[in-house]
Protein backbone atom coordinates (compact mmCIF):
# COMPACT_ATOMS: atom_id res chain seq x y z
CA UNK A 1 16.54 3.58 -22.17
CA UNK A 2 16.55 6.70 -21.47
CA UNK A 3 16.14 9.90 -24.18
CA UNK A 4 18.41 12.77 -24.37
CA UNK A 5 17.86 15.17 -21.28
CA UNK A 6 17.29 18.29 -23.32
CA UNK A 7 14.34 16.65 -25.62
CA UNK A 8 12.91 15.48 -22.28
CA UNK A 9 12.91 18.66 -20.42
CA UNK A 10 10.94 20.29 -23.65
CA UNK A 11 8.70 17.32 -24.19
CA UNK A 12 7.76 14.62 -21.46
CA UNK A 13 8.91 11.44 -22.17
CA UNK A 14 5.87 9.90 -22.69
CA UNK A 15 3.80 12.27 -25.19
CA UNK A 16 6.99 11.38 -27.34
CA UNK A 17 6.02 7.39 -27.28
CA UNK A 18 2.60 8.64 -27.71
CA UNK A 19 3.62 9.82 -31.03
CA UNK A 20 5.92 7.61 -31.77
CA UNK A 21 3.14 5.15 -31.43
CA UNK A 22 0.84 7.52 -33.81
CA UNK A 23 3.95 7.64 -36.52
CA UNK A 24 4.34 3.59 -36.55
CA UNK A 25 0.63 2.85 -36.01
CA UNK A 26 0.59 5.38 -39.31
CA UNK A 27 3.53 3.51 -41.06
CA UNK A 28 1.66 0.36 -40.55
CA UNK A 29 -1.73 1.23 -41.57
CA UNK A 30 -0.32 3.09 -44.83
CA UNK A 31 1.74 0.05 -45.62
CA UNK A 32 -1.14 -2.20 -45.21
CA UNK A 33 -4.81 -0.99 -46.04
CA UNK A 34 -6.18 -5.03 -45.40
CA UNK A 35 -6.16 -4.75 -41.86
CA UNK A 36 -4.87 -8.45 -40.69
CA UNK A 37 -4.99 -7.40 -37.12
CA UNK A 38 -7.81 -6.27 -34.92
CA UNK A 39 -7.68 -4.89 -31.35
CA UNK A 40 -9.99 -6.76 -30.04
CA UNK A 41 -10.53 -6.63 -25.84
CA UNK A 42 -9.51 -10.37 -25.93
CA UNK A 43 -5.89 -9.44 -27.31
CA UNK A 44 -5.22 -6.01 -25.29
CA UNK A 45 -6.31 -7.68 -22.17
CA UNK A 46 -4.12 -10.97 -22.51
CA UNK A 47 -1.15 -9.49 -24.29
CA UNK A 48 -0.54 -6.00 -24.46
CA UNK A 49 -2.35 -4.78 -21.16
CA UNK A 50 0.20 -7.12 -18.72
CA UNK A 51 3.58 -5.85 -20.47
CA UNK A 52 2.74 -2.23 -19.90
CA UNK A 53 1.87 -3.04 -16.39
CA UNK A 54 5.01 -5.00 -15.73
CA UNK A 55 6.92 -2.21 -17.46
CA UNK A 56 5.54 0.70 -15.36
CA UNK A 57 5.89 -1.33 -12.00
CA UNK A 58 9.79 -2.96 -13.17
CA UNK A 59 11.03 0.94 -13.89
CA UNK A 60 9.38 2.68 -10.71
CA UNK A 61 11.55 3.08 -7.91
CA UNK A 62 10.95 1.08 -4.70
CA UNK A 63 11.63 4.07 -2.49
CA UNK A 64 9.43 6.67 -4.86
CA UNK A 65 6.48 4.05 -4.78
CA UNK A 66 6.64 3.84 -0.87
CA UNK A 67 7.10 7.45 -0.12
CA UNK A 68 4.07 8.29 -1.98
CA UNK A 69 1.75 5.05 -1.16
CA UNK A 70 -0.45 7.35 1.36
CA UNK A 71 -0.87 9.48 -1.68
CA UNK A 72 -1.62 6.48 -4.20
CA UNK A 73 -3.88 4.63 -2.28
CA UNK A 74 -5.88 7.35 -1.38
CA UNK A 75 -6.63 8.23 -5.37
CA UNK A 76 -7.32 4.82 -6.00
CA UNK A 77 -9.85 4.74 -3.34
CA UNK A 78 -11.23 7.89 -4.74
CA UNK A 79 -11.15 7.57 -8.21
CA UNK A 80 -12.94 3.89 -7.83
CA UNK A 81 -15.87 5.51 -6.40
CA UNK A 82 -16.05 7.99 -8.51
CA UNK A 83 -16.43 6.10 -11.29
CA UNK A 84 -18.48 3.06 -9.60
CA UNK A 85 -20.89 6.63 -8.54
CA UNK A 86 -20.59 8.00 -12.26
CA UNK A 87 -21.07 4.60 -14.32
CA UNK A 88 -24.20 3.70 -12.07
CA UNK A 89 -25.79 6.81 -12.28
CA UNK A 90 -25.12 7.06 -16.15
CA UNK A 91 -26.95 3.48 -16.31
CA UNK A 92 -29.76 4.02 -13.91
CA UNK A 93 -30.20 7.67 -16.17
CA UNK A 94 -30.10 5.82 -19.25
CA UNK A 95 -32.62 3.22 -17.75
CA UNK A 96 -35.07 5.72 -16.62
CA UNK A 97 -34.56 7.66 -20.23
């Protein structure tokens, strides 16, 4: 579903469900100060981390996703050596500190 085109062209799309998500999260919390459910790694990883992947790979267009794949692959290539490089040398600092 998409939102109105002139709140989107203000706003992106998604810093609205950011805050959407900070007004419910806020709702929830208010509404109930014993906190009966914990994010825990355990339940992002097995049931909230695969429905935003399947989400953001079901609404991207086929054609979009191939014309840029050059472009993808190469920051994922990137990016996962930069932060193999930065995590290892922020342990081995750590170790030596």
């Amino acid at each position: 579903v998409e939102l109105n085109h002139n709140v989107t062209s203000v706003f992106p799309e998604s810093g609205l469900l950011i805050i959407l998500g900070f007004i419910l999260g806020g709702i929830v919390w208010g509404a109930d100060k014993a906190q009966t459910f914990r994010l825990i790694p355990t339940n992002f990883f097995y049931y909230l981390l695969p429905q935003i992947v399947l989400d953001a790979s079901y609404c991207m267009p086929n054609k979009l996703f191939f014309s840029n794949l050059g472009a993808i692959l190469v920051h994922a290539v990137i990016g996962t050596c930069w932060n193999a490089g930065t995590v290892g040398i922020a342990l081995w600092a750590c170790y030596e500190g």
